[in-house]
N, C-alpha and C. Protein backbone atom coordinates (compact mmCIF):
# COMPACT_ATOMS: atom_id res chain seq x y z
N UNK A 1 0.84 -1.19 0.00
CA UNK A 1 0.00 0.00 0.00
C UNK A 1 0.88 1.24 0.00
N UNK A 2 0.96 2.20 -0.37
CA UNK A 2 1.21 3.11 -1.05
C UNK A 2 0.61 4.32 0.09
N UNK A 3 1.77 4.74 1.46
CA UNK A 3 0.80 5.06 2.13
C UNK A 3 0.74 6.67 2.23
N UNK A 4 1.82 7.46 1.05
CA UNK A 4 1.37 8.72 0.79
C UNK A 4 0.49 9.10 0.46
N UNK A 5 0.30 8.38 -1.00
CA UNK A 5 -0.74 8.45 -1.78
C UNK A 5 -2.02 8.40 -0.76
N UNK A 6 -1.89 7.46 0.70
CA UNK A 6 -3.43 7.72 1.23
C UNK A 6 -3.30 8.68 2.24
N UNK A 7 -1.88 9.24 2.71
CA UNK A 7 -2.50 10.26 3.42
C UNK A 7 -2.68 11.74 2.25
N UNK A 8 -2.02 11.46 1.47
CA UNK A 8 -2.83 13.29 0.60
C UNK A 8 -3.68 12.53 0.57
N UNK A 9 -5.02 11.31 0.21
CA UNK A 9 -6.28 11.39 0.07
C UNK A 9 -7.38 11.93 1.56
N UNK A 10 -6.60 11.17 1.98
CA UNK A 10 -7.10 11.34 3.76
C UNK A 10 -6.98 13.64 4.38
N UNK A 11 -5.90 13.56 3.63
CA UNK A 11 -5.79 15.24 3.66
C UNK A 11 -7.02 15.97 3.27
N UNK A 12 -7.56 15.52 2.34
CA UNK A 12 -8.60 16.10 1.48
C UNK A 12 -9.88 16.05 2.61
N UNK A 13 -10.20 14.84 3.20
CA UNK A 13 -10.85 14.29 4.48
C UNK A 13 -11.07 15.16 5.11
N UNK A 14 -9.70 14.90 6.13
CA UNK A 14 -9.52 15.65 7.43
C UNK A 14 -8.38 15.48 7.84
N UNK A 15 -7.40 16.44 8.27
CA UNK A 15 -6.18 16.55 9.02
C UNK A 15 -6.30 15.64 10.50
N UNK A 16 -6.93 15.53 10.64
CA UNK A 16 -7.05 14.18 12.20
C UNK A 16 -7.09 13.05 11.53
N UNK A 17 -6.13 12.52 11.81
CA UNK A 17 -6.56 10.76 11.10
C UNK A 17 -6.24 10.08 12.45
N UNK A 18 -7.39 9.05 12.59
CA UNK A 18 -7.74 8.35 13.27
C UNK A 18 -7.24 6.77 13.07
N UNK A 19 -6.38 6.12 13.57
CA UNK A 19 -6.11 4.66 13.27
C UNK A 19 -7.14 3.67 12.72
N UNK A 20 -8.03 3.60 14.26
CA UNK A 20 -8.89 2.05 13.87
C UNK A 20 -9.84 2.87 12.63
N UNK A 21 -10.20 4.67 12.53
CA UNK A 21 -10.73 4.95 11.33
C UNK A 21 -10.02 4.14 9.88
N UNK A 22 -9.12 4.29 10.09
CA UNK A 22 -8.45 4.06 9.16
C UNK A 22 -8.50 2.72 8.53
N UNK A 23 -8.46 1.90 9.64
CA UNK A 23 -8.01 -0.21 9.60
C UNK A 23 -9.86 0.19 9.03
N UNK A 24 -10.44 0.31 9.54
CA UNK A 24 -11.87 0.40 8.94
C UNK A 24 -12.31 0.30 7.64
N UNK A 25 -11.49 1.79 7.60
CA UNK A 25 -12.00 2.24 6.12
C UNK A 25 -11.29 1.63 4.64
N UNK A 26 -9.99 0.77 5.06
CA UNK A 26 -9.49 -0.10 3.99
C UNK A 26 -9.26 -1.23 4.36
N UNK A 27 -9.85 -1.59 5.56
CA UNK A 27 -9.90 -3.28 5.98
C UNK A 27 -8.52 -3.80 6.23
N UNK A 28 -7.63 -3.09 7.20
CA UNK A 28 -6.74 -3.06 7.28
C UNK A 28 -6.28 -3.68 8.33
N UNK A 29 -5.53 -4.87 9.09
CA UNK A 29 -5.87 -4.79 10.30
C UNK A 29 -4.94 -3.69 10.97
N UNK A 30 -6.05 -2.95 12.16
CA UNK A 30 -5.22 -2.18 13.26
C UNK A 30 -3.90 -1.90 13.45
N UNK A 31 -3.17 -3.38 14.09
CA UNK A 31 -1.65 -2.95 14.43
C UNK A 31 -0.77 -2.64 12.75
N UNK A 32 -1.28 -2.80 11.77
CA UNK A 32 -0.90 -2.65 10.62
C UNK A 32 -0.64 -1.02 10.18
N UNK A 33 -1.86 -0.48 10.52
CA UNK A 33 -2.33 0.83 10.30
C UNK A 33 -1.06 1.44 11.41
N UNK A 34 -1.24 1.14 12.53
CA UNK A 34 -0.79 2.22 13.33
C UNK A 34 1.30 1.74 13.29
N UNK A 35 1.46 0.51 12.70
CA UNK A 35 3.08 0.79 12.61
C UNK A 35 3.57 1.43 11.07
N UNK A 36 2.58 1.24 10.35
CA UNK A 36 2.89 2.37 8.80
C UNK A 36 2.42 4.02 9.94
N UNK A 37 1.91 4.30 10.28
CA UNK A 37 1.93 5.44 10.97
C UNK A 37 2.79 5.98 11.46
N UNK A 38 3.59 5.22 12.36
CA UNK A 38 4.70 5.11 12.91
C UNK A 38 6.02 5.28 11.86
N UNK A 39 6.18 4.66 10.94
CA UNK A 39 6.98 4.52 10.27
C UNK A 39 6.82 6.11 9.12
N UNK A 40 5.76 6.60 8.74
CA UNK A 40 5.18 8.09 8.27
C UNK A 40 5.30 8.59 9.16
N UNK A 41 5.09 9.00 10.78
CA UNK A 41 5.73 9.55 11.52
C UNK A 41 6.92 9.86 11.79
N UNK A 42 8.37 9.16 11.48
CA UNK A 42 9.75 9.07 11.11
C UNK A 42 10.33 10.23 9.91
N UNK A 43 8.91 9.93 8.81
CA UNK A 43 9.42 10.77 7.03
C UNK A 43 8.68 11.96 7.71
N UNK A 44 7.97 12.02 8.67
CA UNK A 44 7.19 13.54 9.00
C UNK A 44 6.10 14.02 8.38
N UNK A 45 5.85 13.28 7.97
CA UNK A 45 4.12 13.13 7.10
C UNK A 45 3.15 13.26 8.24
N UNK A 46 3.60 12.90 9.25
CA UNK A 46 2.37 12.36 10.57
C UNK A 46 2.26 13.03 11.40
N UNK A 47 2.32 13.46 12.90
CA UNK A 47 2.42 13.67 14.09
C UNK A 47 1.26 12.77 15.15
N UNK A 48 2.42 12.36 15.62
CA UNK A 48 1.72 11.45 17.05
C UNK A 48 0.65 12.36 17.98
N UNK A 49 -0.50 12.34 18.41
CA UNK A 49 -0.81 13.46 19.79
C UNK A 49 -1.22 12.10 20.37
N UNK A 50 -2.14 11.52 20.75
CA UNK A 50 -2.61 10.14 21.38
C UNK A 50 -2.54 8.89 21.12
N UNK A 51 -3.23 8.62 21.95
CA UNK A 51 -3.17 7.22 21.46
C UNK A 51 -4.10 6.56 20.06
N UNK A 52 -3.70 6.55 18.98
CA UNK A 52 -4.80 6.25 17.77
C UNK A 52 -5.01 7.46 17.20
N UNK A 53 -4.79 8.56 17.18
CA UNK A 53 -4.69 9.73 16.82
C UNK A 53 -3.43 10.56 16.37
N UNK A 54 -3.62 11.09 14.93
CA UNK A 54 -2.49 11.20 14.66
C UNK A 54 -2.88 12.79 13.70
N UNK A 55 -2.39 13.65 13.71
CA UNK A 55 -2.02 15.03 12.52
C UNK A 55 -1.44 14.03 11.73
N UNK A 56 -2.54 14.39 10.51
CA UNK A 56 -1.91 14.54 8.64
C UNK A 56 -1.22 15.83 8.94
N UNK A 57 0.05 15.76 8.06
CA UNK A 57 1.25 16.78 7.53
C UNK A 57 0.51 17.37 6.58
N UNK A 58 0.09 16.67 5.37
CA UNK A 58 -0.26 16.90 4.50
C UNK A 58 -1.69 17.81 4.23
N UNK A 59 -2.46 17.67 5.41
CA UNK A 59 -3.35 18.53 5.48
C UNK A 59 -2.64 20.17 5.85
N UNK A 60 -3.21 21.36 5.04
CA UNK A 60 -2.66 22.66 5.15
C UNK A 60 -3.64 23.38 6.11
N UNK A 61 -4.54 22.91 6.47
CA UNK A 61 -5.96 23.74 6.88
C UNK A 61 -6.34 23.37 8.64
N UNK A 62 -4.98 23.07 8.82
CA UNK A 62 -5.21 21.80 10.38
C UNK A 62 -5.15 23.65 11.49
N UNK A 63 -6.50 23.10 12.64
CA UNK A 63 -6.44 23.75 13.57
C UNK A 63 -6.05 22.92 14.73
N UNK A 64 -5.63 23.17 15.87
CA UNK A 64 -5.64 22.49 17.27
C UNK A 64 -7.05 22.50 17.60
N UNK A 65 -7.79 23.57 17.17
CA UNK A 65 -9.44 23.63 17.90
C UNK A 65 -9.88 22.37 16.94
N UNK A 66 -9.43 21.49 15.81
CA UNK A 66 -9.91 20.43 15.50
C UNK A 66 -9.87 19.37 16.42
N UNK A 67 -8.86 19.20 17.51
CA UNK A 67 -8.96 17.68 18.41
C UNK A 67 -9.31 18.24 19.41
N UNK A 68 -10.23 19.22 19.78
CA UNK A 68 -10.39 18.98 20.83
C UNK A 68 -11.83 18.45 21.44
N UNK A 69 -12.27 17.96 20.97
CA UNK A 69 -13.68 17.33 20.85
C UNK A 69 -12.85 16.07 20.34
N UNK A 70 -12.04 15.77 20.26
CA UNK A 70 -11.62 13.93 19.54
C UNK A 70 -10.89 13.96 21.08
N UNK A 71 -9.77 14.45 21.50
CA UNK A 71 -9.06 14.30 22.68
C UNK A 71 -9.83 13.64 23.83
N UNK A 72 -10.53 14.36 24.12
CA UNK A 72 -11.81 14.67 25.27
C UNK A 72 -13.07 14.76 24.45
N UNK A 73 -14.27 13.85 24.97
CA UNK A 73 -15.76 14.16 24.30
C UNK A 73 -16.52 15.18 25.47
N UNK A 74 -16.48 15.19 26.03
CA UNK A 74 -16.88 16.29 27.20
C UNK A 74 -15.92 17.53 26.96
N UNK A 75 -15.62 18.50 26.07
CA UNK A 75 -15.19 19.47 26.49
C UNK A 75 -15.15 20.28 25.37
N UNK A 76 -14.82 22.09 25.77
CA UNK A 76 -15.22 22.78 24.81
C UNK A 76 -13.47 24.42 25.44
N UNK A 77 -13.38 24.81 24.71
CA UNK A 77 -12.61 25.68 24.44
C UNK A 77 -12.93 26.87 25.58
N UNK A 78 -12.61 26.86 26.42
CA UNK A 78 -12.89 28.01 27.57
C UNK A 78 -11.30 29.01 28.32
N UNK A 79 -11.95 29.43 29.22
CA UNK A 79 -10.60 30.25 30.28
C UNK A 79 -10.34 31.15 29.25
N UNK A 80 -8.66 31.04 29.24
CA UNK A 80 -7.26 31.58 28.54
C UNK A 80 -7.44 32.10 27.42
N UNK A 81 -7.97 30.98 26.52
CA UNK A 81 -8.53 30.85 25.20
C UNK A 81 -10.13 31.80 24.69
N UNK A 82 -11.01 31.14 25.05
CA UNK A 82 -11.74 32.10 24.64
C UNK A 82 -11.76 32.96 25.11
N UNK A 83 -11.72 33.74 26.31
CA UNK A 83 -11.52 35.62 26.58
C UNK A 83 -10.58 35.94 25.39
N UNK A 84 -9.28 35.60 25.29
CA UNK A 84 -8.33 35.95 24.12
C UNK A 84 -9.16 35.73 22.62
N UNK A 85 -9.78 34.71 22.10
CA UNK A 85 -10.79 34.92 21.26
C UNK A 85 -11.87 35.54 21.03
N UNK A 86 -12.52 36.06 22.08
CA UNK A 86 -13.70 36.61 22.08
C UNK A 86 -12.65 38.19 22.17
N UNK A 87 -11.49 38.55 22.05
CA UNK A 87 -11.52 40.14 22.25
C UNK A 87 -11.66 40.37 24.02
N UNK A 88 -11.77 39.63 24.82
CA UNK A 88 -12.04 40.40 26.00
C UNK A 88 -10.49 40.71 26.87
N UNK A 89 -9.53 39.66 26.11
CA UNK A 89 -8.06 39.68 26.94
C UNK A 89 -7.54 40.13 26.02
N UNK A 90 -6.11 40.81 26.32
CA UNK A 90 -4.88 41.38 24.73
C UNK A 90 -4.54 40.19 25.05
N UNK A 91 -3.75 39.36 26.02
CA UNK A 91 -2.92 38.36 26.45
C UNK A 91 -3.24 37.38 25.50
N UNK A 92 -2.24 36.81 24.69
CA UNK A 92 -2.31 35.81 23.65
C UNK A 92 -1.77 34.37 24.62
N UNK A 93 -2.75 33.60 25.09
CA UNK A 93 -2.50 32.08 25.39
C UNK A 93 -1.37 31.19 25.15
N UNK A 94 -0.67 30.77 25.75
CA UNK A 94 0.88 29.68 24.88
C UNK A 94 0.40 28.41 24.50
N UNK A 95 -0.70 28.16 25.40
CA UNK A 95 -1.79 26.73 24.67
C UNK A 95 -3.20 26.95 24.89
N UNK A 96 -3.84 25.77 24.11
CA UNK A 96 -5.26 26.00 23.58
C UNK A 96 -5.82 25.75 24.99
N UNK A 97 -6.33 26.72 26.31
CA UNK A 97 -7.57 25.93 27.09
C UNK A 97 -8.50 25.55 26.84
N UNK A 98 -8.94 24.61 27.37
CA UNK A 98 -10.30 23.61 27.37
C UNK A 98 -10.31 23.11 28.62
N UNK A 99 -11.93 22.64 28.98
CA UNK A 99 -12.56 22.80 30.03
C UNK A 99 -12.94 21.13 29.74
N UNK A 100 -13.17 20.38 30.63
CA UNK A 100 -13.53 18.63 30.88
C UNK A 100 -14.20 18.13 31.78
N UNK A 101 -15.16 17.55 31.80
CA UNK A 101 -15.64 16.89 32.69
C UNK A 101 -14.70 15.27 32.81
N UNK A 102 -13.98 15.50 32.09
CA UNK A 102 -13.35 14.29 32.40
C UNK A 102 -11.90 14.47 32.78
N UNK A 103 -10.88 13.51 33.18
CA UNK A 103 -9.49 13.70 33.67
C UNK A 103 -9.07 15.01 33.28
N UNK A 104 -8.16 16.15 33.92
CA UNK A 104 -7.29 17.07 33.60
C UNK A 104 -6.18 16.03 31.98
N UNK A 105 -5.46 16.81 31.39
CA UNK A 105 -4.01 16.40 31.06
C UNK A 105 -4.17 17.30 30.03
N UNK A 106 -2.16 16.90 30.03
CA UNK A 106 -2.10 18.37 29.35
C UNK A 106 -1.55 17.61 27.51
N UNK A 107 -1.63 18.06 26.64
CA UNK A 107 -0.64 17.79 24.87
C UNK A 107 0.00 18.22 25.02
N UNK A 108 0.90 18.04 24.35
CA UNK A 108 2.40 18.54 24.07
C UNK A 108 3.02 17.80 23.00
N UNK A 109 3.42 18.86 21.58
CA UNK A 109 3.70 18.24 20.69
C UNK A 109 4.19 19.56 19.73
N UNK A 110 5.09 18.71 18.80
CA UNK A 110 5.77 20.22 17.97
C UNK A 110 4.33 21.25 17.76
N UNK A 111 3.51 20.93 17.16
CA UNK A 111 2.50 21.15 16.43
C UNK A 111 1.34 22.26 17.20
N UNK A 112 1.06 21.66 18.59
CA UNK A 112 -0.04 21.68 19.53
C UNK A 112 0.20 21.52 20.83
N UNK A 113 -0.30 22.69 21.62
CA UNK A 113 -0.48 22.84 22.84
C UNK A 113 -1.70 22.87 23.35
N UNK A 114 -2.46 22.10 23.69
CA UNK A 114 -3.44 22.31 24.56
C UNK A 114 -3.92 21.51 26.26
N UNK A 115 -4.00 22.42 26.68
CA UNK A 115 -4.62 22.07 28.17
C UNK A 115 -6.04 22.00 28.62
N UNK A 116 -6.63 20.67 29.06
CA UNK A 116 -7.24 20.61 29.55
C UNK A 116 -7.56 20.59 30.77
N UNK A 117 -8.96 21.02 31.51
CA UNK A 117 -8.86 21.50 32.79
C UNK A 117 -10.04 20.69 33.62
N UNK A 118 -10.02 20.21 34.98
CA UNK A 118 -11.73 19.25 34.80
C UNK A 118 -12.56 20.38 35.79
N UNK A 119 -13.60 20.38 35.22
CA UNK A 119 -14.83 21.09 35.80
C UNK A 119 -15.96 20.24 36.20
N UNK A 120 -16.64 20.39 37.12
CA UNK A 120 -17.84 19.33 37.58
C UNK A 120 -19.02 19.38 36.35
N UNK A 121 -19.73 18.34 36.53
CA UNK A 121 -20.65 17.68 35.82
C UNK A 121 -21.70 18.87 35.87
N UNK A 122 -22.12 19.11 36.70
CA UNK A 122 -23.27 20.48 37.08
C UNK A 122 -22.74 21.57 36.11
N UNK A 123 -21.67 21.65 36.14
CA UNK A 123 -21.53 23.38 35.72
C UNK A 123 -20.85 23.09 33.97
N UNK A 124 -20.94 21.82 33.67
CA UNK A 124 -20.91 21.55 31.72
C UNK A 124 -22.16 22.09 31.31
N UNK A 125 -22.29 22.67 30.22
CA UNK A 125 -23.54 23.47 29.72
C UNK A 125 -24.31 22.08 28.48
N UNK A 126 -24.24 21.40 29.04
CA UNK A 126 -25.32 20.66 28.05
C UNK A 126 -26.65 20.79 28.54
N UNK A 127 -27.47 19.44 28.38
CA UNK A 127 -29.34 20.01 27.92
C UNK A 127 -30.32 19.91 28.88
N UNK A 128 -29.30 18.75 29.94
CA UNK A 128 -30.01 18.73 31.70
C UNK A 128 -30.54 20.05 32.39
N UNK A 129 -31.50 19.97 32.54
CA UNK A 129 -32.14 21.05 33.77
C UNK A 129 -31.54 20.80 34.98
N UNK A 130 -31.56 22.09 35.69
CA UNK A 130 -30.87 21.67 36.78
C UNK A 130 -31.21 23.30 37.29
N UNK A 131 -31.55 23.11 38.54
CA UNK A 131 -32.13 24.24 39.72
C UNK A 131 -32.35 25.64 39.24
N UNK A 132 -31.16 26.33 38.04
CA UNK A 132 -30.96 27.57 37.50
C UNK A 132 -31.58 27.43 36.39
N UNK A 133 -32.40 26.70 36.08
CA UNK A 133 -33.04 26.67 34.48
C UNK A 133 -32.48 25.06 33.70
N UNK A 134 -32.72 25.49 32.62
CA UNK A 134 -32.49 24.74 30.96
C UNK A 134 -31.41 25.54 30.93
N UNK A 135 -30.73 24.38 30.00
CA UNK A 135 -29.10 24.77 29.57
C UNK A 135 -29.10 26.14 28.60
N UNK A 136 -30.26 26.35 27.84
CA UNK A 136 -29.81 27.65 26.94
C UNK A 136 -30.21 28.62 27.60
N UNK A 137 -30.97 28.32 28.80
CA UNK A 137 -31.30 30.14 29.51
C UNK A 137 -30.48 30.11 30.34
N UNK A 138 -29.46 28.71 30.87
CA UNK A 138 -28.71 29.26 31.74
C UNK A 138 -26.76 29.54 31.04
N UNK A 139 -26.68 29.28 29.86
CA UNK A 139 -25.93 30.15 29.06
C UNK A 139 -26.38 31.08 28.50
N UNK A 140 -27.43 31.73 28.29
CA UNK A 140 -27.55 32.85 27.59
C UNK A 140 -27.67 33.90 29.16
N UNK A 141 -27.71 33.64 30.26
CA UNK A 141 -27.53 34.44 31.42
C UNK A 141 -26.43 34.53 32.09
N UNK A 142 -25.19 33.34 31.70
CA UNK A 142 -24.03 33.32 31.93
C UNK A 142 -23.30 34.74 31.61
N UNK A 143 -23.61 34.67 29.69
CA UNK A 143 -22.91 35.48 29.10
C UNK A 143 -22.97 37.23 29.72
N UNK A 144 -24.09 37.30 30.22
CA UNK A 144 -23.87 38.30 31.07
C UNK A 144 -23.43 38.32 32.59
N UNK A 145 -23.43 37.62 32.85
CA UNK A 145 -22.39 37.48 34.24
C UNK A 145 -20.68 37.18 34.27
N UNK A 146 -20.60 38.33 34.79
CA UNK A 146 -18.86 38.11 34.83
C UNK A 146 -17.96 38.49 35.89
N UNK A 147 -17.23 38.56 36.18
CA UNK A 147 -16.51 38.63 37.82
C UNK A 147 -15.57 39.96 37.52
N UNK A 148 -15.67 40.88 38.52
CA UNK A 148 -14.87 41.79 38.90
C UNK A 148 -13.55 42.19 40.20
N UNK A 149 -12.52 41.18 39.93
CA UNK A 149 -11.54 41.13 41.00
C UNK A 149 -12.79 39.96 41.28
N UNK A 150 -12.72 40.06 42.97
CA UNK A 150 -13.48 38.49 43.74
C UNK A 150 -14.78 39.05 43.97
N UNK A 151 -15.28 39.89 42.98
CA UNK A 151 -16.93 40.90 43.42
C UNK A 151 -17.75 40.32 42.14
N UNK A 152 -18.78 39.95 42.06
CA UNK A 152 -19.69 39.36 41.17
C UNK A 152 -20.01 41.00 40.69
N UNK A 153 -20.26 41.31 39.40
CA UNK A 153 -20.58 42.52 38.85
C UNK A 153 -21.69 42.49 38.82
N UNK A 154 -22.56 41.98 38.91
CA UNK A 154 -24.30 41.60 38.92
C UNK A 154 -24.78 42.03 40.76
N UNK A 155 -23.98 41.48 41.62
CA UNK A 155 -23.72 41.90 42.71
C UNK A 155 -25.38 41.59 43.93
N UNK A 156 -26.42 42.14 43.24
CA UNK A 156 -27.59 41.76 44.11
C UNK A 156 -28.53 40.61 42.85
N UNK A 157 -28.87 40.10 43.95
CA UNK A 157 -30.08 38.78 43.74
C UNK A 157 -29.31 37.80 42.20
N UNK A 158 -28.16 37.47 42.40
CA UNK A 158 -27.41 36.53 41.39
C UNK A 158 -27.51 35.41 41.20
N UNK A 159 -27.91 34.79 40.07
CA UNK A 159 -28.15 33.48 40.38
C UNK A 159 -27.31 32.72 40.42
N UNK A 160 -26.04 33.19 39.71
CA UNK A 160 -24.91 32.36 39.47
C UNK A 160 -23.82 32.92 40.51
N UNK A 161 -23.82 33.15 41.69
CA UNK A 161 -22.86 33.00 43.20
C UNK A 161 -24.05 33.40 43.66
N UNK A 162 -25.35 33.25 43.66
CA UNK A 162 -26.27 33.53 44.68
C UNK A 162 -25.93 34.60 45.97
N UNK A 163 -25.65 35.70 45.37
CA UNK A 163 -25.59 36.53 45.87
C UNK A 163 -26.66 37.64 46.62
N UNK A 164 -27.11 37.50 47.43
CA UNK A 164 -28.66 38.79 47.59
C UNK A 164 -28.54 39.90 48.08
C-alpha cells in the first residue's frame, strides 16, 4: 500500500486521522495501520498526539481547535482561550484551554499545545435542567455574568454566586 498516496487522500478528508478509522476504512488490520503510521511519523508526514490519533502533515488547513472534541468528548474551548478569542483579553494564550468533565491532562507536541482543565458535571452546559433553568437560559444568562476582582458585577439577587 502506497501510504502517501493515502494520506494526501485522507488530507482532502480531514487533518485528524484516526487509526482504527483508518483499519476500517481499507480493511486493514489495526496494528498494521498504526506501525505504517509510525513509520510516516519518522518521514514527517504524521504527528503522534494520542493514542490512535495522529495530525496529517499533509493537510494545510489543520487547527488544534480540531482535536479537541476527539481528545476529550466532554469538552469545549474556555478560560485563557476564549476571553483571548472573544476580544475580551490582549494576552495571547501559549496553549489552547479547554474545560472537561473528564481527567485534567495536558498535549504537548511540535504542532499543539493544549490544556485541559476538569470542571464538575453540574456546571458543563449541556441540555439537563438543573435548579438555575435549561441549559440555553442558563448560558444565555451566563454570558452576562462576569466577575470583577473576587466581586460578582451583577452583585444583588445573582443566580450564578447567589448573591442577595
Amino acid at each position: 500500500m502506497d501510504w502517501a498516496a493515502t494520506l494526501r487522500k485522507e488530507a482532502q478528508r480531514s487533518a485528524i486521522l484516526r487509526s482504527d478509522d483508518i483499519a476500517r476504512r481499507y480493511g486493514i488490520v489495526e496494528s498494521a495501520v498504526g506501525n505504517a503510521l509510525r513509520r510516516q511519523e519518522r518521514r514527517g508526514l504524521v504527528e503522534h498526539i494520542s493514542n490512535k490519533v495522529y495530525i496529517n502533515k499533509l493537510a494545510h488547513d489543520f487547527s488544534p481547535r480540531e482535536v479537541v472534541g476527539i481528545l476529550r468528548v466532554n469538552a469545549y474551548i474556555s478560560l485563557e482561550s476564549a476571553l483571548a478569542e472573544w476580544g475580551i483579553s490582549t494576552q495571547s494564550p501559549s496553549s489552547l484551554t479547554c474545560v472537561t468533565t473528564g481527567f485534567p491532562r495536558k498535549f504537548r507536541t511540535p504542532s499543539i499545545r493544549i490544556v485541559y482543565r476538569h470542571i464538575g458535571e453540574h456546571l458543563y452546559g449541556d441540555s439537563r435542567k438543573n435548579e438555575r433553568g435549561t441549559a440555553p437560559t442558563r448560558l444565555r444568562n451566563q454570558r452576562k455574568h462576569f466577575w470583577i476582582g473576587s466581586t460578582c458585577s451583577v452583585r444583588r439577587d445573582c443566580p450564578w454566586c447567589l448573591t442577595s
